[in-house]
PDB file of N, CA and C in Angstrom:
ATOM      1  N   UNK A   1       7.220   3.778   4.660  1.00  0.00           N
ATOM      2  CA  UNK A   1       6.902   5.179   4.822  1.00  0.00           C
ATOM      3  C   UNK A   1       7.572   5.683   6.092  1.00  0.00           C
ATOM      4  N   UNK A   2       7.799   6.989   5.835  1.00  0.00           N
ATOM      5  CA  UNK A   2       8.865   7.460   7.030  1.00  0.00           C
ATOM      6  C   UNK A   2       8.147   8.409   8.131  1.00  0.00           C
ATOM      7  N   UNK A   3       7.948   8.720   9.000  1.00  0.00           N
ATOM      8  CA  UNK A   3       7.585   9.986   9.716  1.00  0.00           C
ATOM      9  C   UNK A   3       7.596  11.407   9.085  1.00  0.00           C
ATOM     10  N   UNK A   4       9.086  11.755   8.551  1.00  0.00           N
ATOM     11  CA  UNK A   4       8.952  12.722   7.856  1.00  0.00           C
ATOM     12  C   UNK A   4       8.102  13.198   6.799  1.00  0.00           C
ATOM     13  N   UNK A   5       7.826  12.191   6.312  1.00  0.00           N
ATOM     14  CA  UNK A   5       6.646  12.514   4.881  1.00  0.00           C
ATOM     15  C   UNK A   5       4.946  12.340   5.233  1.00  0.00           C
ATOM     16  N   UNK A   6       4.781  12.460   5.988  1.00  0.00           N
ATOM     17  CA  UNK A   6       3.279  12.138   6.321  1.00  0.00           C
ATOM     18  C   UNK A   6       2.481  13.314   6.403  1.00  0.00           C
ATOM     19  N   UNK A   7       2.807  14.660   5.759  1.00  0.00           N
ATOM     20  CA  UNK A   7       1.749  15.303   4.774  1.00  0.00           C
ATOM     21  C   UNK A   7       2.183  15.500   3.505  1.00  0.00           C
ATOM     22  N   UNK A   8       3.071  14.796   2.972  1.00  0.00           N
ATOM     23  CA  UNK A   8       3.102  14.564   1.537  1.00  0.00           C
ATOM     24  C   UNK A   8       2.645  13.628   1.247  1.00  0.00           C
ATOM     25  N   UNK A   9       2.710  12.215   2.297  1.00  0.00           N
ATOM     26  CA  UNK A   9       2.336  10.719   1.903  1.00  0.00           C
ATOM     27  C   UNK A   9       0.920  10.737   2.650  1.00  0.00           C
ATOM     28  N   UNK A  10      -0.141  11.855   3.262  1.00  0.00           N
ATOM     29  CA  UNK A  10      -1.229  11.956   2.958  1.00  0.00           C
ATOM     30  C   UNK A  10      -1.936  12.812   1.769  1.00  0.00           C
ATOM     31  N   UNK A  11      -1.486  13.413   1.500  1.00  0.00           N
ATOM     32  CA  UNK A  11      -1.301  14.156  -0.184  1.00  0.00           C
ATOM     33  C   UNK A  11      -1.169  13.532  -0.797  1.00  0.00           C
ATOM     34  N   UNK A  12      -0.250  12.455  -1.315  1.00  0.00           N
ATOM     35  CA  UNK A  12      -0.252  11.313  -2.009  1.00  0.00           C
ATOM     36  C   UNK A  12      -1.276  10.457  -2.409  1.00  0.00           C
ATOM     37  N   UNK A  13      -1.475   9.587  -1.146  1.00  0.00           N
ATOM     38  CA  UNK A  13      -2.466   9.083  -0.974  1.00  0.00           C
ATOM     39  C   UNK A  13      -3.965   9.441  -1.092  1.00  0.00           C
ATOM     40  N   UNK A  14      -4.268  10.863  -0.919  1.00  0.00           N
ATOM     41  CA  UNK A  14      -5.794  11.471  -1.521  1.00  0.00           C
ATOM     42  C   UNK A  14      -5.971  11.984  -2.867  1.00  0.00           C
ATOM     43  N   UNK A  15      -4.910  11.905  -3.443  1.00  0.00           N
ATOM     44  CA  UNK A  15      -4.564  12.280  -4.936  1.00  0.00           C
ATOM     45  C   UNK A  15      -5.514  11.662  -5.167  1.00  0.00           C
ATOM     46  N   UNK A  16      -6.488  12.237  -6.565  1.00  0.00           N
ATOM     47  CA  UNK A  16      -6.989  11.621  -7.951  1.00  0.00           C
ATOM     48  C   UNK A  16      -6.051  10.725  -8.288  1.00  0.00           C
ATOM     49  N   UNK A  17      -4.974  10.623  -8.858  1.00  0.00           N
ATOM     50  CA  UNK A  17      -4.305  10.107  -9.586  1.00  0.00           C
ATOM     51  C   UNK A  17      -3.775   8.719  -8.697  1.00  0.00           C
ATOM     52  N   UNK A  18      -3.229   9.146  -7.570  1.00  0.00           N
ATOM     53  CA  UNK A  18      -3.449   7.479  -7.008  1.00  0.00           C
ATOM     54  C   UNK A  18      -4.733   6.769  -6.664  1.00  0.00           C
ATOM     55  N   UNK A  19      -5.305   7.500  -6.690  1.00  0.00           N
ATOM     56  CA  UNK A  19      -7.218   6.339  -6.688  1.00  0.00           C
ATOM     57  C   UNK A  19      -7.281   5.709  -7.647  1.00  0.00           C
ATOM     58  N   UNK A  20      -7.169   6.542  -8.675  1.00  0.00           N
ATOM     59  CA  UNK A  20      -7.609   5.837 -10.000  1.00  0.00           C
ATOM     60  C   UNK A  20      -6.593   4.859  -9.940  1.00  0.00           C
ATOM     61  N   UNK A  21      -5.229   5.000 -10.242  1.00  0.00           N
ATOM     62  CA  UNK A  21      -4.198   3.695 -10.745  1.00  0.00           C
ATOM     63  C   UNK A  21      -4.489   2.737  -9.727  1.00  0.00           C
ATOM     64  N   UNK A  22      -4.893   3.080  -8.009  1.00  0.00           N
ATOM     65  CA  UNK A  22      -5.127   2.306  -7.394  1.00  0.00           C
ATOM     66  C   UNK A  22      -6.372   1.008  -8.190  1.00  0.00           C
ATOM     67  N   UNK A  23      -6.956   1.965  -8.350  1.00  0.00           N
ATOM     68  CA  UNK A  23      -8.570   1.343  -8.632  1.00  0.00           C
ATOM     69  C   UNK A  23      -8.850   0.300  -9.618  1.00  0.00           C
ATOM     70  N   UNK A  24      -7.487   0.921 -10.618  1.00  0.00           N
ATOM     71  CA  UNK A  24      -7.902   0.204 -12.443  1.00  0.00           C
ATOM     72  C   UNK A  24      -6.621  -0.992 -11.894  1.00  0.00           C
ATOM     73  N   UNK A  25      -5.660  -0.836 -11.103  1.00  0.00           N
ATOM     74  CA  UNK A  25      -4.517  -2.178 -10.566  1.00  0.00           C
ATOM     75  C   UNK A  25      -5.480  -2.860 -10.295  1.00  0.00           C
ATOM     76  N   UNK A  26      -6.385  -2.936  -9.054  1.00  0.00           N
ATOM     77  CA  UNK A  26      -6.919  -3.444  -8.177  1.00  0.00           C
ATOM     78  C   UNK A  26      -8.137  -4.498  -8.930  1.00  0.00           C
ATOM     79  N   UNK A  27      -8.311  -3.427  -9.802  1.00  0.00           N
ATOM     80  CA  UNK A  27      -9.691  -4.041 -10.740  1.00  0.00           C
ATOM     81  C   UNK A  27      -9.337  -5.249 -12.079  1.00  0.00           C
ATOM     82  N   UNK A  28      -7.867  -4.590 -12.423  1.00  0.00           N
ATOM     83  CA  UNK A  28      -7.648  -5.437 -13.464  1.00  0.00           C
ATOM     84  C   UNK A  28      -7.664  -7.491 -13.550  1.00  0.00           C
ATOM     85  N   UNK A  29      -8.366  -7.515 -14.526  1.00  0.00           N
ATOM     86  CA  UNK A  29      -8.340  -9.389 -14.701  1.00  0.00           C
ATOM     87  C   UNK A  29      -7.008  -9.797 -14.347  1.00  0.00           C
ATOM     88  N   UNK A  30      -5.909  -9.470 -13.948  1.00  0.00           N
ATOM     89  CA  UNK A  30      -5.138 -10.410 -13.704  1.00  0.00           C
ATOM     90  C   UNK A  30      -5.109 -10.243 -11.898  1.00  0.00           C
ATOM     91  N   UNK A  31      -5.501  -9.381 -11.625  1.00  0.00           N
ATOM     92  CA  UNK A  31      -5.622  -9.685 -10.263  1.00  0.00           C
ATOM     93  C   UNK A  31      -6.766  -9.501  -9.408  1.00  0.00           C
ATOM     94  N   UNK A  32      -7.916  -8.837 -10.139  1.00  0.00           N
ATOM     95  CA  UNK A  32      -9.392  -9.027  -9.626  1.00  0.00           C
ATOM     96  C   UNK A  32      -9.630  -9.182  -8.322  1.00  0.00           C
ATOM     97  N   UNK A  33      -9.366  -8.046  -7.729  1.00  0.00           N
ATOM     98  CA  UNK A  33      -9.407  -7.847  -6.034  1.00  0.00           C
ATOM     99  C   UNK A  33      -8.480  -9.089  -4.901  1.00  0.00           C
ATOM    100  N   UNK A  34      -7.758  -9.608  -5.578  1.00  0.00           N
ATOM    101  CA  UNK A  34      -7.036 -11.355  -4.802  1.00  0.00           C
ATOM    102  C   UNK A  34      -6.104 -10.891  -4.652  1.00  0.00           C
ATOM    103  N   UNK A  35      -5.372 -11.098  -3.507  1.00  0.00           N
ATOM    104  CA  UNK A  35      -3.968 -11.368  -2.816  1.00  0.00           C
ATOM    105  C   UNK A  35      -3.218 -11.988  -3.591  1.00  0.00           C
ATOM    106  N   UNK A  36      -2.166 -10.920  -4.125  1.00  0.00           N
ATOM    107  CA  UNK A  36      -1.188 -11.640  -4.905  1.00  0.00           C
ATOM    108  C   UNK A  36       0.149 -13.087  -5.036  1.00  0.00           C
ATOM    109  N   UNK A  37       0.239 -12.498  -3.475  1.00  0.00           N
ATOM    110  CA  UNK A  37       0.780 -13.359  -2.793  1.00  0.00           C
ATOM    111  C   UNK A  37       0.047 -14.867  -2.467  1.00  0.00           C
ATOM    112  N   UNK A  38      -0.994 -14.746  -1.999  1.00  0.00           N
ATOM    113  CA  UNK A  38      -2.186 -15.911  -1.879  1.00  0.00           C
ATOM    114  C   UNK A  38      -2.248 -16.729  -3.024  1.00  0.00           C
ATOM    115  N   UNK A  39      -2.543 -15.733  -4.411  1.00  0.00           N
ATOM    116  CA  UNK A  39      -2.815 -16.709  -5.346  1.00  0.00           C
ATOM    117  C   UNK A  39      -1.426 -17.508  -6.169  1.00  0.00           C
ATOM    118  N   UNK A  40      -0.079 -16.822  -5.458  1.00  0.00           N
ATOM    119  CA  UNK A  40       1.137 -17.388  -6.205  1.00  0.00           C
ATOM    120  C   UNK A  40       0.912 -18.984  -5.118  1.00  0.00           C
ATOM    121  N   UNK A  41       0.238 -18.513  -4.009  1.00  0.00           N
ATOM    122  CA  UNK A  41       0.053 -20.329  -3.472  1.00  0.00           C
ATOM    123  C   UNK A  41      -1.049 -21.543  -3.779  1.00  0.00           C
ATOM    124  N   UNK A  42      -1.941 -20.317  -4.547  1.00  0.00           N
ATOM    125  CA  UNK A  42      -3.066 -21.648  -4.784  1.00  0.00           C
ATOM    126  C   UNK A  42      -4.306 -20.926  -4.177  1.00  0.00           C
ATOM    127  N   UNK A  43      -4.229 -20.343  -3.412  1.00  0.00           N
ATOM    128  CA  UNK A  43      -5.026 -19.671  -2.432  1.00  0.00           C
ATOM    129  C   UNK A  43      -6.495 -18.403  -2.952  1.00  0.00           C
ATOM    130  N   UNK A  44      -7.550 -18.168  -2.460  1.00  0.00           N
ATOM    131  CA  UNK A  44      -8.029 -17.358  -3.030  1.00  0.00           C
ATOM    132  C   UNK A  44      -8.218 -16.415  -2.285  1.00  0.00           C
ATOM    133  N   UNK A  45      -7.663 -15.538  -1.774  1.00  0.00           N
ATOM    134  CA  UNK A  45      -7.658 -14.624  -0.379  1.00  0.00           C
ATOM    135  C   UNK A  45      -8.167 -13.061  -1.249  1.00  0.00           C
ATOM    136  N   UNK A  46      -9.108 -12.861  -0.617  1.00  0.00           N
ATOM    137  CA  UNK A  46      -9.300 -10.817  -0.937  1.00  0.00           C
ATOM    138  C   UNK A  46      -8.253 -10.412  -0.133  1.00  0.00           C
ATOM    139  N   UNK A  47      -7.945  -8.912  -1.389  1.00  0.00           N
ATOM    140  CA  UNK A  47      -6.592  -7.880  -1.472  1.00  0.00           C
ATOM    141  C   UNK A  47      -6.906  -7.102  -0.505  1.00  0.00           C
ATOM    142  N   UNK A  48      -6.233  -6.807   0.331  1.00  0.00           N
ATOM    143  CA  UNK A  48      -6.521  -5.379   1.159  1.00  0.00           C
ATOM    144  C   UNK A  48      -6.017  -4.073   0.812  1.00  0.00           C
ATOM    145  N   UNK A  49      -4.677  -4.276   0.335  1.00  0.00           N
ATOM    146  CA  UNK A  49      -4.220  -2.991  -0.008  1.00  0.00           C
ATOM    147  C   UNK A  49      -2.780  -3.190  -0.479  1.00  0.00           C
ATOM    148  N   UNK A  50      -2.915  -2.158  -1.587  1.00  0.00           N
ATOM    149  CA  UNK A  50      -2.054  -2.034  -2.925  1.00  0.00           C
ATOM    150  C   UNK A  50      -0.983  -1.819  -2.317  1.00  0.00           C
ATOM    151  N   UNK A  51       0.161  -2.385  -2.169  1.00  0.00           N
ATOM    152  CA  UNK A  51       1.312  -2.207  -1.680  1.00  0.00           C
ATOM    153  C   UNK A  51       2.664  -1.806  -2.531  1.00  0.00           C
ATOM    154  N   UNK A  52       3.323  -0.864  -2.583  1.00  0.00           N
ATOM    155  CA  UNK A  52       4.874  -0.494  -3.224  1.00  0.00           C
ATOM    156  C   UNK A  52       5.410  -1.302  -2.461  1.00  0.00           C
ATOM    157  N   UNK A  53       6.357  -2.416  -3.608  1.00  0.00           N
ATOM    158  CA  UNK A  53       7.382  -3.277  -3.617  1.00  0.00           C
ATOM    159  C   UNK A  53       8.360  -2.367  -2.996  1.00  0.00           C
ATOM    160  N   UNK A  54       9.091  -1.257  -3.772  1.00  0.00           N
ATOM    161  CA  UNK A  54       9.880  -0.309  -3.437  1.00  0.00           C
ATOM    162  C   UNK A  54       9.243   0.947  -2.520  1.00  0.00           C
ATOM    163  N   UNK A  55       9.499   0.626  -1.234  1.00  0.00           N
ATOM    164  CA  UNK A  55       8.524   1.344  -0.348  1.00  0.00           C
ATOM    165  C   UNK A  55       8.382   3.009  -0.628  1.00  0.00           C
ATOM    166  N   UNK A  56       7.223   3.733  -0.552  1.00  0.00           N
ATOM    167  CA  UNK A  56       7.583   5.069  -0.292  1.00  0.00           C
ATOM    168  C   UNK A  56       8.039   5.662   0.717  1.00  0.00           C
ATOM    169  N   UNK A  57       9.248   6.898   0.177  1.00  0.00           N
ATOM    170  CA  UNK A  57       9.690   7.377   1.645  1.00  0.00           C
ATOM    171  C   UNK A  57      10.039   8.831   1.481  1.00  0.00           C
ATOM    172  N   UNK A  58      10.633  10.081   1.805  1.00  0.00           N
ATOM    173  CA  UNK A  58      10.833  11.150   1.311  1.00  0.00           C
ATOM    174  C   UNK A  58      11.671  11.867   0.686  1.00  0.00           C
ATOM    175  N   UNK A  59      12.487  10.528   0.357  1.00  0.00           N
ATOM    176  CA  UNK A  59      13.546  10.510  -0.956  1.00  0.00           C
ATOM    177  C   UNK A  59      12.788  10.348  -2.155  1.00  0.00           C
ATOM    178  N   UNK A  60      11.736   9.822  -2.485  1.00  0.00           N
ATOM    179  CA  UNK A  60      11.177   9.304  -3.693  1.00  0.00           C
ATOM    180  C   UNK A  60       9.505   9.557  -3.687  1.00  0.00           C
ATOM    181  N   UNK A  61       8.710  10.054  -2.583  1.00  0.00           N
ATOM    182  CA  UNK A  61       7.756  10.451  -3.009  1.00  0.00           C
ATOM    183  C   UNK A  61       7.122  11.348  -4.111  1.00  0.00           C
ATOM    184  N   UNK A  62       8.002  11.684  -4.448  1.00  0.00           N
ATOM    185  CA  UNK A  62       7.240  12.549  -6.009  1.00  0.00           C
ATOM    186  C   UNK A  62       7.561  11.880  -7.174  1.00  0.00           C
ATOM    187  N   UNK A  63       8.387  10.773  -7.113  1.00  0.00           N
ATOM    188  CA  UNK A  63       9.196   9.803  -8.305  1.00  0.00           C
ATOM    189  C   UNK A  63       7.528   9.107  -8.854  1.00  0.00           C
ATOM    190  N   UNK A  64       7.292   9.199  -9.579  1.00  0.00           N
ATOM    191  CA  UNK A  64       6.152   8.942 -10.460  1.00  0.00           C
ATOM    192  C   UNK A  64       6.645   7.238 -10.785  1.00  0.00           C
ATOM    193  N   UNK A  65       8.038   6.999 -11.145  1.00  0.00           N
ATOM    194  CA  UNK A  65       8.155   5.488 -11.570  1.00  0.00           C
ATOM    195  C   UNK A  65       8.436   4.722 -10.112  1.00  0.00           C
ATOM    196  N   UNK A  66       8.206   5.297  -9.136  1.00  0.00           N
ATOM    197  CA  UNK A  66       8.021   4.554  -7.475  1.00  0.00           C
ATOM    198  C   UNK A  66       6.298   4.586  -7.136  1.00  0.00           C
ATOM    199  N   UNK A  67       6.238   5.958  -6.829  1.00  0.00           N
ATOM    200  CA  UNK A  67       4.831   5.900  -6.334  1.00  0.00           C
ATOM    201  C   UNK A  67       3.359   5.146  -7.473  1.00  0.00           C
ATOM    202  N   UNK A  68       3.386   5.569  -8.953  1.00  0.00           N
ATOM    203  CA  UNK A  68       2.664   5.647  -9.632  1.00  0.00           C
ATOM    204  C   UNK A  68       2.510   4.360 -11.011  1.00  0.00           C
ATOM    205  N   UNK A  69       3.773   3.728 -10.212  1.00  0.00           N
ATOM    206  CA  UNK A  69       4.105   2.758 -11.440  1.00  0.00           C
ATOM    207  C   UNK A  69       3.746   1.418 -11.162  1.00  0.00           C
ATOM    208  N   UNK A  70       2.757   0.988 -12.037  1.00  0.00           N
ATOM    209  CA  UNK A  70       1.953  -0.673 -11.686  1.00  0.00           C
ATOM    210  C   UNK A  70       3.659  -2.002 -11.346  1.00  0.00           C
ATOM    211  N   UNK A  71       4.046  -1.385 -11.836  1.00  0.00           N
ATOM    212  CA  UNK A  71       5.310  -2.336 -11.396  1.00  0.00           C
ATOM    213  C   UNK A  71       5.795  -2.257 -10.455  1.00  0.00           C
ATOM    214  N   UNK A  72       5.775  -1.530  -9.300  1.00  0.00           N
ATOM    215  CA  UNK A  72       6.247  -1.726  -8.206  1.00  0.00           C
ATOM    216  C   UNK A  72       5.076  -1.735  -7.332  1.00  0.00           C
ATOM    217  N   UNK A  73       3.771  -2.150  -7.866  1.00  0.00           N
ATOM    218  CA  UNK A  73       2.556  -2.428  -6.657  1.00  0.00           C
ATOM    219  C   UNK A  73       2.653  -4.272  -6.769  1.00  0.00           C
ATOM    220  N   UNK A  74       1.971  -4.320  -5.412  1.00  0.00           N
ATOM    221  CA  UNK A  74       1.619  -5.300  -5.193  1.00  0.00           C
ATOM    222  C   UNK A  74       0.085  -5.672  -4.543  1.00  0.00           C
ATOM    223  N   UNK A  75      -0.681  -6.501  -4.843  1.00  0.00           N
ATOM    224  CA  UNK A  75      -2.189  -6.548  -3.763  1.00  0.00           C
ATOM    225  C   UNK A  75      -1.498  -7.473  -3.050  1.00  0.00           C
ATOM    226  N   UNK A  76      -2.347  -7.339  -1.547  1.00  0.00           N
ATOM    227  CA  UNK A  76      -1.863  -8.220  -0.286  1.00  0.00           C
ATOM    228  C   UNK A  76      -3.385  -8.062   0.498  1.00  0.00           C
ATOM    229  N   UNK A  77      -3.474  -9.283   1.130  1.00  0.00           N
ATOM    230  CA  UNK A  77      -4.304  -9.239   1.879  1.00  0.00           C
ATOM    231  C   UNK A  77      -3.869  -8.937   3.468  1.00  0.00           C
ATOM    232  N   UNK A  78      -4.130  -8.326   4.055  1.00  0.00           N
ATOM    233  CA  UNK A  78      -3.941  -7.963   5.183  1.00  0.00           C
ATOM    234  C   UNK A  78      -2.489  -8.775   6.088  1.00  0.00           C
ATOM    235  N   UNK A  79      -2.446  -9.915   6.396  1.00  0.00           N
ATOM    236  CA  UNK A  79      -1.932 -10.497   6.346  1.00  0.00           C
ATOM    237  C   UNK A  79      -0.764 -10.477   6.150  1.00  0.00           C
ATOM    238  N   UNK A  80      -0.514 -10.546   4.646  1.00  0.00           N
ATOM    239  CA  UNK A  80       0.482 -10.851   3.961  1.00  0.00           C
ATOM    240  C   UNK A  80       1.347  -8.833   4.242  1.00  0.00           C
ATOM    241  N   UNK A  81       0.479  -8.117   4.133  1.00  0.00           N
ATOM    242  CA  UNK A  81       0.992  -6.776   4.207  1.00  0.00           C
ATOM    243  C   UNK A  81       1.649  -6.823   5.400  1.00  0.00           C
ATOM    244  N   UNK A  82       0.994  -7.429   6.758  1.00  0.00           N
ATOM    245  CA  UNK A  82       1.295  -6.673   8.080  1.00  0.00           C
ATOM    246  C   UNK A  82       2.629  -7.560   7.633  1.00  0.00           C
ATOM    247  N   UNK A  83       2.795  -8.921   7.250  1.00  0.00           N
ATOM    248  CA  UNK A  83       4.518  -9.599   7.292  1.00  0.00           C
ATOM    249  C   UNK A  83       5.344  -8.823   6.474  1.00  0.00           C
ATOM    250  N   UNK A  84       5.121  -8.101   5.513  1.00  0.00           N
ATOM    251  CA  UNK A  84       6.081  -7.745   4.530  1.00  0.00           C
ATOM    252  C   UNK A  84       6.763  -6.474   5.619  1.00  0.00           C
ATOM    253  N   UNK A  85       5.691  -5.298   6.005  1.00  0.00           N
ATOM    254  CA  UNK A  85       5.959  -4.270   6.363  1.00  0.00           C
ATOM    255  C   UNK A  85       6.306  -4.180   7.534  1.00  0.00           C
ATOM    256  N   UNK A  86       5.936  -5.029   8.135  1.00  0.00           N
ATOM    257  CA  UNK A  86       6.295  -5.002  10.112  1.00  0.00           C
ATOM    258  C   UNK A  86       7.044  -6.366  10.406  1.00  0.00           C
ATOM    259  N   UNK A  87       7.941  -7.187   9.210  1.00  0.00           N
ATOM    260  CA  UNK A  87       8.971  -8.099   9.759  1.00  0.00           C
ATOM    261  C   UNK A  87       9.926  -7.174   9.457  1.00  0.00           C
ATOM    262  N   UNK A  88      10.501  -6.208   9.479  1.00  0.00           N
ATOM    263  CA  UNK A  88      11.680  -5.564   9.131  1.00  0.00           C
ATOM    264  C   UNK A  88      12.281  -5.352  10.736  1.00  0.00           C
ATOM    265  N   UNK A  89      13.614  -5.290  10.536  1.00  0.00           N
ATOM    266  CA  UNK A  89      14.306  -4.862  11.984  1.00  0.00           C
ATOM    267  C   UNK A  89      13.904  -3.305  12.295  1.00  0.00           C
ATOM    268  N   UNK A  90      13.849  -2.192  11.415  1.00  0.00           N
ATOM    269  CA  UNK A  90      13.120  -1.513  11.367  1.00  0.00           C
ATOM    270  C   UNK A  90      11.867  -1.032  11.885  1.00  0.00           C
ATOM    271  N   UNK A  91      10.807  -0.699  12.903  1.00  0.00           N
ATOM    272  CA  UNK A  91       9.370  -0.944  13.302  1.00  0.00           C
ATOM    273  C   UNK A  91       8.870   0.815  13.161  1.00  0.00           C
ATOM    274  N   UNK A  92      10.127   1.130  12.080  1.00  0.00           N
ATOM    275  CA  UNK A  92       9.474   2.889  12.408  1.00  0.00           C
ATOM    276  C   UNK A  92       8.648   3.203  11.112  1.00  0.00           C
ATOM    277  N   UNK A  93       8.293   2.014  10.490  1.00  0.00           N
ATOM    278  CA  UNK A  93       7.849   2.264   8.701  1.00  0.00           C
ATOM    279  C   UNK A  93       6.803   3.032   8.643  1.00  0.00           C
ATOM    280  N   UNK A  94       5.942   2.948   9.888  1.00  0.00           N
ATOM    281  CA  UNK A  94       4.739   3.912   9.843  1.00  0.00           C
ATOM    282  C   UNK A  94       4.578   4.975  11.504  1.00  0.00           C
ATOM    283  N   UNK A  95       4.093   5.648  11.313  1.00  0.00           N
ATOM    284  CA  UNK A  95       4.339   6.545  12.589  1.00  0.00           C
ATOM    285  C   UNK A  95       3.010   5.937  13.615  1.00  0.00           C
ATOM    286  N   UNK A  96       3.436   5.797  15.066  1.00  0.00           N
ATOM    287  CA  UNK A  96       2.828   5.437  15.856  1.00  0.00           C
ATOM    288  C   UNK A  96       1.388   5.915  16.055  1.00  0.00           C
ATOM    289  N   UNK A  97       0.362   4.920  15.464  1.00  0.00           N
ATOM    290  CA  UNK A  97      -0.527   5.702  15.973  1.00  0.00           C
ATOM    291  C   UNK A  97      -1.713   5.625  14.630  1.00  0.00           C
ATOM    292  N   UNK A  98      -0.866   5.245  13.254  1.00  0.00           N
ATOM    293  CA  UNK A  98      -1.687   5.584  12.086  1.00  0.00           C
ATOM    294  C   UNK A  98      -1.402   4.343  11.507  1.00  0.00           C
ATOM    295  N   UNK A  99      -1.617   3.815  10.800  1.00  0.00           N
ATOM    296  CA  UNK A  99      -2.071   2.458   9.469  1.00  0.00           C
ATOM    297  C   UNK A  99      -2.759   3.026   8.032  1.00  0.00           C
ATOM    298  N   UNK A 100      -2.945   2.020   7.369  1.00  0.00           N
ATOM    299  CA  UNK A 100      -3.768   1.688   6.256  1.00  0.00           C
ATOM    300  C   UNK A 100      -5.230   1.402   6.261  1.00  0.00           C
ATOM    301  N   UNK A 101      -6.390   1.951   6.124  1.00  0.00           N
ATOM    302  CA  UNK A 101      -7.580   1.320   5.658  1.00  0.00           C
ATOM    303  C   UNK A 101      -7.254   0.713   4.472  1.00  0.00           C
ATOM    304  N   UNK A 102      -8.794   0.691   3.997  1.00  0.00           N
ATOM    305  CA  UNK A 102      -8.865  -0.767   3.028  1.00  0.00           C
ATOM    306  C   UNK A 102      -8.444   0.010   2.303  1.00  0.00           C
ATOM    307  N   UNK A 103      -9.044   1.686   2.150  1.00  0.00           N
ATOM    308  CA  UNK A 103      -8.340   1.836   0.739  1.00  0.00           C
ATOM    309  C   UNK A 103      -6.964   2.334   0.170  1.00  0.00           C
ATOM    310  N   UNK A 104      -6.340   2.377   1.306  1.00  0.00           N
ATOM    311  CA  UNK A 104      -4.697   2.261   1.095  1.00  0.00           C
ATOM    312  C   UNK A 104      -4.095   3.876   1.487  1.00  0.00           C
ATOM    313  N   UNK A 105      -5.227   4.233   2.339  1.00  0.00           N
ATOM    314  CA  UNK A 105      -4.865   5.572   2.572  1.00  0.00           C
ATOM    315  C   UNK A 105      -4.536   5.769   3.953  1.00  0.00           C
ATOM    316  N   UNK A 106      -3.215   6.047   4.416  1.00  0.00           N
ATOM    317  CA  UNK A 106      -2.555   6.549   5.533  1.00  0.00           C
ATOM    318  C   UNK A 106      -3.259   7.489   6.750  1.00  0.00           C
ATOM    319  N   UNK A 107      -3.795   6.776   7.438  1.00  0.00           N
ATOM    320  CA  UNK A 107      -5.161   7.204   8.477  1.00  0.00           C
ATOM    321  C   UNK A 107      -4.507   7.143   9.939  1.00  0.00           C
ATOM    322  N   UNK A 108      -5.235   7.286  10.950  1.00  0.00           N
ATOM    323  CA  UNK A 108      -5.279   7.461  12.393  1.00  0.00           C
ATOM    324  C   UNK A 108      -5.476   5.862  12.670  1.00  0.00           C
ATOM    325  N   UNK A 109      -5.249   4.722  13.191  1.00  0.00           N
ATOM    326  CA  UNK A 109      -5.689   3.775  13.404  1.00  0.00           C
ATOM    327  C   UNK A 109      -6.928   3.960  13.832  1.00  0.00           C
ATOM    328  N   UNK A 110      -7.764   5.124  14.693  1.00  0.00           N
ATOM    329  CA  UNK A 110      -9.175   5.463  15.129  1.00  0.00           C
ATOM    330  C   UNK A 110     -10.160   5.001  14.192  1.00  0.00           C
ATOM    331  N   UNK A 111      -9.535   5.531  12.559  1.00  0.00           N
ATOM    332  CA  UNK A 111     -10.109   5.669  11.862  1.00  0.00           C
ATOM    333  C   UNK A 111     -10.638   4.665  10.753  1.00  0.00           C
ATOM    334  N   UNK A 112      -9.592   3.216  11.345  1.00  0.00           N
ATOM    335  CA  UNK A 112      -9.687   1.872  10.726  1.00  0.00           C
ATOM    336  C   UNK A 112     -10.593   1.106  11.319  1.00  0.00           C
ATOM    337  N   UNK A 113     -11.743   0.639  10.605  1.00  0.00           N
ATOM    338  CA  UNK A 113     -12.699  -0.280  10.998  1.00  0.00           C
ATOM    339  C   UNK A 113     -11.853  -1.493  11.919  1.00  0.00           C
TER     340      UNK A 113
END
């Protein structure tokens, strides 16, 4: 996620429509709240948050087959998210200051338990 989009990619993120796909991904038997990554090791780790493979940014936030499409999510447990998103040479993916809660919505870090 880029700086530039962060009242579209909080618009996004409070959508109906991403709760739900969030909700019914998150819920479905093949991944039943577990770290996807975790369980490709054996592991039984709880998901923290639904992650785009193909990141969102403000080239593609309204692209329905990026933002909205079970194929480019992933569950991660905390963990596994902070390596995917903050090993990049890159450190500008999220704007200083804000993160993810649990439920995958683009917040104030204040505002993260």
């Amino acid at each position: 996620m880029v700086r530039e989009h962060t009242v579209e990619a909080k618009r996004f993120y409070n959508s109906a429509k991403w709760k739900r796909v969030r909700k019914n991904y998150i819920e479905s038997p093949e991944i039943a709240g577990l770290c996807e990554h975790c369980l490709k090791q054996g592991l039984y780790e709880r998901g923290y948050i639904l992650d785009h493979i193909i990141e969102i940014n403000i080239d593609n936030i309204n692209d329905t087959n990026i933002t909205l499409n079970p194929d480019n999510f992933q569950f991660l447990c905390l963990s596994h998210h902070n390596r995917k998103t903050f090993s990049k040479t890159d450190k500008s993916s999220t704007q200083e200051g804000y993160g993810f809660n649990f439920k995958g919505e683009y917040v104030p870090l204040s505002e993260i338990d």
